[in-house]
N, C-alpha and C. Protein backbone atom coordinates (compact mmCIF):
# COMPACT_ATOMS: atom_id res chain seq x y z
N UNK A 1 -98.52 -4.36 51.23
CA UNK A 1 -98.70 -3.84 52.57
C UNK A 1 -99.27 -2.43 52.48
N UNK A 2 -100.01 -2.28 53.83
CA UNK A 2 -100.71 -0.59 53.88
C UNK A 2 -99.98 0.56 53.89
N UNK A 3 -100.00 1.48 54.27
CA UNK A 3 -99.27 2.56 54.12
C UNK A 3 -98.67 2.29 56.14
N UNK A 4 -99.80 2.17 56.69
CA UNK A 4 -99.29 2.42 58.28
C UNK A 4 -98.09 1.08 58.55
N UNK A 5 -98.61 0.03 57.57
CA UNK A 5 -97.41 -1.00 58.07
C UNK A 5 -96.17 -0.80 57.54
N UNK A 6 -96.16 -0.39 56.33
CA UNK A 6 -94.55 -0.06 55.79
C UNK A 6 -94.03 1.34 56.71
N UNK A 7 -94.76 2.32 57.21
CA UNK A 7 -94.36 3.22 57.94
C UNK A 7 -93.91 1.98 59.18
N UNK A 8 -94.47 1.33 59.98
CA UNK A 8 -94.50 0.50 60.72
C UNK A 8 -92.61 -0.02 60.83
N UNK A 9 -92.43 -0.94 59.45
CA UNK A 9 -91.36 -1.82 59.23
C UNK A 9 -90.69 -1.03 59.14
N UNK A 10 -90.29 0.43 58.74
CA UNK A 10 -89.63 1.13 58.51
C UNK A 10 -89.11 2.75 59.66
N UNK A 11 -89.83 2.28 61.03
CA UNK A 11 -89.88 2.89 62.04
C UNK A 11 -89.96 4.64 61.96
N UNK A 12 -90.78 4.54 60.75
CA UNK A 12 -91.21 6.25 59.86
C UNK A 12 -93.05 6.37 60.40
N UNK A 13 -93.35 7.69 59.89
CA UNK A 13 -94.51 8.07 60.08
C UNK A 13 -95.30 7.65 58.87
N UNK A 14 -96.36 7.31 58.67
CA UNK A 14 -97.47 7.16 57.66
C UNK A 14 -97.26 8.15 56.75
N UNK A 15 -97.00 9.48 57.37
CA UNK A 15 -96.99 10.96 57.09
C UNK A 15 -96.06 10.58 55.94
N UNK A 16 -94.85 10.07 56.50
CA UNK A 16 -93.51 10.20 55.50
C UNK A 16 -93.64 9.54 54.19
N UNK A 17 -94.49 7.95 54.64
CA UNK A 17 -94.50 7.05 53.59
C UNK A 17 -95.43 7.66 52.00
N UNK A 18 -96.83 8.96 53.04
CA UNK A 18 -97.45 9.63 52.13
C UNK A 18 -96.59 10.64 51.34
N UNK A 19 -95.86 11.55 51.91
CA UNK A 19 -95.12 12.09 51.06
C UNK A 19 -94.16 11.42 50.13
N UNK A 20 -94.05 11.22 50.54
CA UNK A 20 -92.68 9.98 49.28
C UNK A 20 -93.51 9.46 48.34
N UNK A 21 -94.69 8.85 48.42
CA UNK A 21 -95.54 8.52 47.66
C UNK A 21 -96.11 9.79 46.80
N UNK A 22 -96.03 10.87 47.46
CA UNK A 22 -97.09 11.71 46.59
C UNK A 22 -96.32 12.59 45.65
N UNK A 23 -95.01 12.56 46.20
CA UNK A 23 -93.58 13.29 45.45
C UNK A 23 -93.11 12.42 44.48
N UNK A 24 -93.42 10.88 44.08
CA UNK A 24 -93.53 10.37 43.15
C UNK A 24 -92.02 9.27 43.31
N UNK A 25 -91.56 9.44 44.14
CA UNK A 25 -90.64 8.24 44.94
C UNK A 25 -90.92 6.31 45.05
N UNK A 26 -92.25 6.49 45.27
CA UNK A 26 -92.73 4.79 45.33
C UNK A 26 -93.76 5.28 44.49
N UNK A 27 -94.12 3.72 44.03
CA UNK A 27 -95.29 3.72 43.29
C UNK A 27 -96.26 2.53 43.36
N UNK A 28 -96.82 2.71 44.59
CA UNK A 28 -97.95 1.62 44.85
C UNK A 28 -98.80 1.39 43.98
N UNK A 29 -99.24 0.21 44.49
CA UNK A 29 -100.46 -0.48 43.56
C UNK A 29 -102.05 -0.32 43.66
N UNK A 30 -102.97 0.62 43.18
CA UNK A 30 -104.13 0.67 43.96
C UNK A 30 -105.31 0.18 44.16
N UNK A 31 -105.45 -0.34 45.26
CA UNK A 31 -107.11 -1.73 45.17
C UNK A 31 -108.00 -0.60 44.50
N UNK A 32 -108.40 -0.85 43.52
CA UNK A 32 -110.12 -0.70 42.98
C UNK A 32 -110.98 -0.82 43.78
N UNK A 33 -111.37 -1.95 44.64
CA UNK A 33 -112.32 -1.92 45.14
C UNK A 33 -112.72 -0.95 46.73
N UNK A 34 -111.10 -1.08 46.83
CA UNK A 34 -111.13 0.57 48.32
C UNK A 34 -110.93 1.46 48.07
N UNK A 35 -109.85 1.76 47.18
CA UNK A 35 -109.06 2.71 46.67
C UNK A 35 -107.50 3.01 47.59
N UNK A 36 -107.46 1.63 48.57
CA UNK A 36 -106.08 2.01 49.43
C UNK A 36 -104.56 1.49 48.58
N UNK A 37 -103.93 2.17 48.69
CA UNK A 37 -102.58 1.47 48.23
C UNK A 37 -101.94 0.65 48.68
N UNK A 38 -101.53 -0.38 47.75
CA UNK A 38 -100.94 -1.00 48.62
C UNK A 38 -99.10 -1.40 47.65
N UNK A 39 -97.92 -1.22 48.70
CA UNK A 39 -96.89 -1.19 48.58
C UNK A 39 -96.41 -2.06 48.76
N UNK A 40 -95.17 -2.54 48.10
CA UNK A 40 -94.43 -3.95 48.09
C UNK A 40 -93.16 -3.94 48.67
N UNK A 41 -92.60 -4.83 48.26
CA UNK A 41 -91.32 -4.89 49.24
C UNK A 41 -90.15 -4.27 48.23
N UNK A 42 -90.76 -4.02 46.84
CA UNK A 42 -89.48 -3.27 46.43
C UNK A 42 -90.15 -1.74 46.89
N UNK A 43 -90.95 -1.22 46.71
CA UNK A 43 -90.87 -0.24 47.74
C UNK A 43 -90.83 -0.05 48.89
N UNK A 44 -90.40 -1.10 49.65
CA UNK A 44 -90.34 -0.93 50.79
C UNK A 44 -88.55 -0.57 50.94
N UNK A 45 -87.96 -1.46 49.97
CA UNK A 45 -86.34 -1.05 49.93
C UNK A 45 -86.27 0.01 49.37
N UNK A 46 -87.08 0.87 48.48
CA UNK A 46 -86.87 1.79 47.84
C UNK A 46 -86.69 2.88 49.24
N UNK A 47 -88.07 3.08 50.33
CA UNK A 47 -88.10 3.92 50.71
C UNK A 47 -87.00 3.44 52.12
N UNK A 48 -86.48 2.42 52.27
CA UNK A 48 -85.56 2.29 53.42
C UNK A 48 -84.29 3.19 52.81
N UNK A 49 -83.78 2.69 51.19
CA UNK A 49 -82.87 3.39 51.05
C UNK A 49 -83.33 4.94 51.06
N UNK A 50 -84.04 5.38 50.75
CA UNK A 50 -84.41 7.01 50.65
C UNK A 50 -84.12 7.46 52.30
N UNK A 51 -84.70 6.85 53.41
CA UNK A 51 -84.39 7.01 54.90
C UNK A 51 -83.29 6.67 55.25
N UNK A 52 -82.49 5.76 54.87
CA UNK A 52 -80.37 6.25 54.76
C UNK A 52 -79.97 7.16 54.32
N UNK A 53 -80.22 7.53 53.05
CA UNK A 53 -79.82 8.81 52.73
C UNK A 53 -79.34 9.81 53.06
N UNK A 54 -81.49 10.11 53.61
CA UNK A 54 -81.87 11.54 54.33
C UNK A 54 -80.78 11.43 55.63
N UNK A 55 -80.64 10.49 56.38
CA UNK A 55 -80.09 10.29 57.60
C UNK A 55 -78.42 10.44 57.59
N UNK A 56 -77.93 10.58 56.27
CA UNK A 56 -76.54 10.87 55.74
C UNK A 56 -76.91 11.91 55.68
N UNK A 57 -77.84 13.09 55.53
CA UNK A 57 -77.82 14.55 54.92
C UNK A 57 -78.27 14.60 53.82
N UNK A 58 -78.37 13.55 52.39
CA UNK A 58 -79.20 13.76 51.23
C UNK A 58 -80.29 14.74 51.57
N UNK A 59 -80.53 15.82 50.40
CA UNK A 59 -81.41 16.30 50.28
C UNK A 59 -82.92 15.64 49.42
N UNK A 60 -83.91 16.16 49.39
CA UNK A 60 -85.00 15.55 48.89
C UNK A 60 -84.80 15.39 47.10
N UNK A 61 -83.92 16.59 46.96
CA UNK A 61 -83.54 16.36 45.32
C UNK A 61 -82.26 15.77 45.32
N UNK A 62 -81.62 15.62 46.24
CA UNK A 62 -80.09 15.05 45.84
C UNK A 62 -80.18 13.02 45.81
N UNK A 63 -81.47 12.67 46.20
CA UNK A 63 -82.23 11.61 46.46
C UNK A 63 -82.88 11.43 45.11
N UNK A 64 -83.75 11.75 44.90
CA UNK A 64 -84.16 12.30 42.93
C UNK A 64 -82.91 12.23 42.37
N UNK A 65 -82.48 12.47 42.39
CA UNK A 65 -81.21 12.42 41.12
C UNK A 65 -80.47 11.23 41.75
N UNK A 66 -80.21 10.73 42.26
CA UNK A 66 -79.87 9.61 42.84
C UNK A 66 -80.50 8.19 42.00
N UNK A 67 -81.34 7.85 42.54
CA UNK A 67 -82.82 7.42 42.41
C UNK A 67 -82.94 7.50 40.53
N UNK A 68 -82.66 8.77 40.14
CA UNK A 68 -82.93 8.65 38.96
C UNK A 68 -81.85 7.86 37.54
N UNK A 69 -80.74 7.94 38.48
CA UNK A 69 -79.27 7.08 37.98
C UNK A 69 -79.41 5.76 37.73
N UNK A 70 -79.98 5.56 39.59
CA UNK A 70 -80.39 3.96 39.81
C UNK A 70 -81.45 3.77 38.89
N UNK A 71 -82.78 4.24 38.69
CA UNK A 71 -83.81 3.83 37.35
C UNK A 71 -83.42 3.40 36.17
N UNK A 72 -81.98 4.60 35.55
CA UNK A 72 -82.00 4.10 34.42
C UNK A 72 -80.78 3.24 34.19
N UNK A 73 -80.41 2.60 35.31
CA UNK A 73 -79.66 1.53 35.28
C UNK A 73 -78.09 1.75 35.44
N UNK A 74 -77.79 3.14 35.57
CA UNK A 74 -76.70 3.80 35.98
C UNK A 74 -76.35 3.28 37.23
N UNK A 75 -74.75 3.18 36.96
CA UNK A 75 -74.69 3.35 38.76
C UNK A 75 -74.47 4.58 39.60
N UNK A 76 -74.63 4.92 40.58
CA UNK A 76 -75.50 6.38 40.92
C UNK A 76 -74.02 6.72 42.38
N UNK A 77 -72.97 5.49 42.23
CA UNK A 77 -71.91 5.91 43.23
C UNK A 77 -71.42 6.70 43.16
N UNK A 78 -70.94 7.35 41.71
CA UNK A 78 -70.19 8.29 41.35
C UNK A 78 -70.82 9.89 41.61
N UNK A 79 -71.51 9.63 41.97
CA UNK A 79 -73.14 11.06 41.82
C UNK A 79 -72.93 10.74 43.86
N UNK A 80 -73.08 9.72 44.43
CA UNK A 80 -73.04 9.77 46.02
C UNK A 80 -72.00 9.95 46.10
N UNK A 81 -70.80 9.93 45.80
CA UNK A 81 -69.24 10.24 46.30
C UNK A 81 -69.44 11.70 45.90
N UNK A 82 -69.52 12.22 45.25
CA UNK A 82 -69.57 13.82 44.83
C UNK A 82 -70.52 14.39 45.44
N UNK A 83 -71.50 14.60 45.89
CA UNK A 83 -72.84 15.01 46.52
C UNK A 83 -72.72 14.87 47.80
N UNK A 84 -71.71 13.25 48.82
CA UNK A 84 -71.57 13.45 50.25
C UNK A 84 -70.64 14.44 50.53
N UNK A 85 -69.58 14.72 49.25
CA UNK A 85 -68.22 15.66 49.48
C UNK A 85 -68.36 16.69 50.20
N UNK A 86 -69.57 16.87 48.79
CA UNK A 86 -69.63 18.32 48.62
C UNK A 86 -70.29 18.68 50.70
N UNK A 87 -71.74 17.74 50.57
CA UNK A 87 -72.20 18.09 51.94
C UNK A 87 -71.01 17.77 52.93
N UNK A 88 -70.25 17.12 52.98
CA UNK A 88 -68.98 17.13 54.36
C UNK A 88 -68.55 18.71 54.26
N UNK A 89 -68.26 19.29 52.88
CA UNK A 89 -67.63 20.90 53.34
C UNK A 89 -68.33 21.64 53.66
N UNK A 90 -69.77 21.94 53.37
CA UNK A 90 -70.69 22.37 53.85
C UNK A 90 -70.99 21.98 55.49
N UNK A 91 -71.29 20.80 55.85
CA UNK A 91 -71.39 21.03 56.97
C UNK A 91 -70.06 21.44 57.80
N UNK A 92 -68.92 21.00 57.54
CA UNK A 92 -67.66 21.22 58.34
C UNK A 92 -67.86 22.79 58.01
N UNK A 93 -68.10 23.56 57.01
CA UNK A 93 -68.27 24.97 57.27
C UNK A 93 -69.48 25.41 58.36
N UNK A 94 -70.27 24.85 58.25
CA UNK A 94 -71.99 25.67 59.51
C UNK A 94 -70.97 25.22 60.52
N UNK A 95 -70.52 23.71 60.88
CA UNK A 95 -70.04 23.50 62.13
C UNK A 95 -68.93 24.84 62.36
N UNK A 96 -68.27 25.25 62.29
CA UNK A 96 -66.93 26.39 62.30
C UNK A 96 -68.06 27.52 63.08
N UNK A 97 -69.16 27.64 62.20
CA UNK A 97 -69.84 29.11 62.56
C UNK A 97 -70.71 29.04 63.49
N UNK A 98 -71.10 27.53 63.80
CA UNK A 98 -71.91 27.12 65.22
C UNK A 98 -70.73 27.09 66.42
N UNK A 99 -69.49 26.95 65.85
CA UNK A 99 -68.65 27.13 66.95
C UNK A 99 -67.80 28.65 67.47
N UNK A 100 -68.16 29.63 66.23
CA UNK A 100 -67.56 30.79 66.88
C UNK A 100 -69.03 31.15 66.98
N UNK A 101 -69.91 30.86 67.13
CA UNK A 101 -71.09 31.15 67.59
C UNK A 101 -71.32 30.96 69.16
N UNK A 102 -70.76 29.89 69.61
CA UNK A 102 -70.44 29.61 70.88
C UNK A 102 -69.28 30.34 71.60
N UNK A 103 -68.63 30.38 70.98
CA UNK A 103 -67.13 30.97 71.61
C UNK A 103 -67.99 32.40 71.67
N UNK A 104 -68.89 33.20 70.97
CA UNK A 104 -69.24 34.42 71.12
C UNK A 104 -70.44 34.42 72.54
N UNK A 105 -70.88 33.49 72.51
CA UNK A 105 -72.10 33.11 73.78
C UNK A 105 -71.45 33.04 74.65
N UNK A 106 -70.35 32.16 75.00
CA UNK A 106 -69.77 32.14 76.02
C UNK A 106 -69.22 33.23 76.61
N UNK A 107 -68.69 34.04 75.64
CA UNK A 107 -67.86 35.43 76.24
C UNK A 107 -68.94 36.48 76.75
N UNK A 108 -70.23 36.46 76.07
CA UNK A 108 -71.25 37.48 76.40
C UNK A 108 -71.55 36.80 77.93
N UNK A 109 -71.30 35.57 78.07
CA UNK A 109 -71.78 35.30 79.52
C UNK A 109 -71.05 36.30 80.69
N UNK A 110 -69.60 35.59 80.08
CA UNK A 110 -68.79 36.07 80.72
C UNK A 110 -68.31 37.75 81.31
N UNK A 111 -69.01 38.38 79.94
CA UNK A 111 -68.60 39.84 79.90
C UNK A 111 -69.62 40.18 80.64
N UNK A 112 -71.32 39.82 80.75
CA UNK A 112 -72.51 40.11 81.37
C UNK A 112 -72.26 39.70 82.69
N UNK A 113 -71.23 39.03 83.36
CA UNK A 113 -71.55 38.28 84.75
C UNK A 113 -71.96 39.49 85.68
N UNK A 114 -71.10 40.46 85.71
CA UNK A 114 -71.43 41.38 87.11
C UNK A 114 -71.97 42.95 86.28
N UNK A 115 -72.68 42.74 85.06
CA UNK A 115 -73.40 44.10 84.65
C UNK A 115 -74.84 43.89 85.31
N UNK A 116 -75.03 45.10 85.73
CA UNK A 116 -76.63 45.06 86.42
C UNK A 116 -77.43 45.01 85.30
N UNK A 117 -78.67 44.96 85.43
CA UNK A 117 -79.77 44.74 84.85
C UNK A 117 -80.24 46.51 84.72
N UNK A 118 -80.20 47.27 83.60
CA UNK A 118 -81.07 48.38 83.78
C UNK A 118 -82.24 48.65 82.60
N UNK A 119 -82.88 49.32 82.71
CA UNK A 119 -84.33 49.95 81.95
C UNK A 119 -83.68 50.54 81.13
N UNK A 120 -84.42 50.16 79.54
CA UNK A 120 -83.72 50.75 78.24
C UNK A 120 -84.07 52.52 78.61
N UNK A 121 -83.43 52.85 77.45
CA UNK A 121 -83.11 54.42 77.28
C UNK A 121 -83.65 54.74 76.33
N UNK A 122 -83.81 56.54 75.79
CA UNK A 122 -83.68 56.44 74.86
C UNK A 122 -82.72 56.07 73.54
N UNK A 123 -81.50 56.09 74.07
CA UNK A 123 -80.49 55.61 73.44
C UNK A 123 -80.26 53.61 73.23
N UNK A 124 -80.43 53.71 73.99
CA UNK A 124 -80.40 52.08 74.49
C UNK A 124 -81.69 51.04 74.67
N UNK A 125 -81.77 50.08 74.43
CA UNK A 125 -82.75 49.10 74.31
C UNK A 125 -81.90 47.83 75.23
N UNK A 126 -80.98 47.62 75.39
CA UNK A 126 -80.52 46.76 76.15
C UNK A 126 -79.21 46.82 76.05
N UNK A 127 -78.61 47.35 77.07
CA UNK A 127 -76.89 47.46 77.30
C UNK A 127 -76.08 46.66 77.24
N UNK A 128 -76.87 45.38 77.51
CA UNK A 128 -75.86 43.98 77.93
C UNK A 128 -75.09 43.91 76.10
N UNK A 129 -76.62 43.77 75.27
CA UNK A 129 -76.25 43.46 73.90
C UNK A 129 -75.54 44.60 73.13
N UNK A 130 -76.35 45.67 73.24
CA UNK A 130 -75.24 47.39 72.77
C UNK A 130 -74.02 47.41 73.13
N UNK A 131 -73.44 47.20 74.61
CA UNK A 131 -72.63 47.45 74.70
C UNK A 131 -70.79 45.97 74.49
N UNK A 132 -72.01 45.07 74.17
CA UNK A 132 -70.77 43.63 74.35
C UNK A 132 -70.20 43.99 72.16
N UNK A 133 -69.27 43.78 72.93
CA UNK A 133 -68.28 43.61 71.87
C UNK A 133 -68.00 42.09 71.47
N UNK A 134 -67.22 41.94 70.66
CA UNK A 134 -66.30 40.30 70.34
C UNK A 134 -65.27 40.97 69.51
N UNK A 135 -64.52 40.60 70.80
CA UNK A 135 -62.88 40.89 70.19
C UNK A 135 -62.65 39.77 68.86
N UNK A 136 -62.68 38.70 68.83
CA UNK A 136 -62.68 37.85 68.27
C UNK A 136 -63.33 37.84 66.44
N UNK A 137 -64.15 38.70 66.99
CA UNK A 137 -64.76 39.09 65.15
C UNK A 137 -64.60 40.39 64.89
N UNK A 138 -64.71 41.14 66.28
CA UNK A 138 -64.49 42.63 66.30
C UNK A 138 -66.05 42.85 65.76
N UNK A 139 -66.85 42.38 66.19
CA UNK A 139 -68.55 42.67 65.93
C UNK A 139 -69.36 43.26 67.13
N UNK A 140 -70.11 44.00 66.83
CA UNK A 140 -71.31 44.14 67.99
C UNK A 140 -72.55 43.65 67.74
């Protein structure tokens, strides 16, 4: 199959199927007489599993090393149980800081409701932000 139909079966961009291809992920077969590639159905599972992955959070190398377990006949579970871990604490950490990130938005709403609007100073460039505090981090 072409590059646009496996993007096609695989509800991806052409774009994607080219990069994966050119990062050395699949390895099509190439007509001589066009020069188009053409990809099979084990790359077509290759790159479905690569698009689970990514869609778990795999990174583009944590996929490579993956990938590279599965090649040499390893089984590559022990490498995905350690690698999703690790990304669950990682994200459960950004999530924490996207959320006192909010808890800090919300309060600037709150603290800004009835401050007027005035023209920076020389001291000042914008009061709302100079002057809001967060009790909460104790930051300005």
């Amino acid at each position: 199959m072409k590059v646009n139909e496996l993007a096609e079966n695989l509800m991806i961009t052409a774009d994607t199927v080219r990069y994966y291809t050119r990062n050395g992920f699949l390895s099509p077969l190439k007509n001589v007489d066009n020069g188009y590639k053409s990809y099979s159905v084990k790359d077509q599972k290759r790159l479905s599993f690569i698009v689970s992955a990514r869609h778990l959070g795999f990174s583009v190398n944590d996929i490579a090393k993956i990938l590279s377990e599965a090649d040499q006949g390893h089984s590559a579970c022990e490498l995905v149980r350690a690698l999703i871990e690790k990304k669950l604490i990682e994200t459960e950490r950004q999530f924490q800081k996207t959320l006192a990130l909010r808890n800090r938005l919300q309060s600037a709403i709150v603290d800004w409701q009835d401050k007027p609007n005035k023209a920076p100073t020389s001291d000042m460039i914008c009061h709302l932000i100079e002057g809001f505090s967060d009790e909460l981090t104790n930051t300005k």
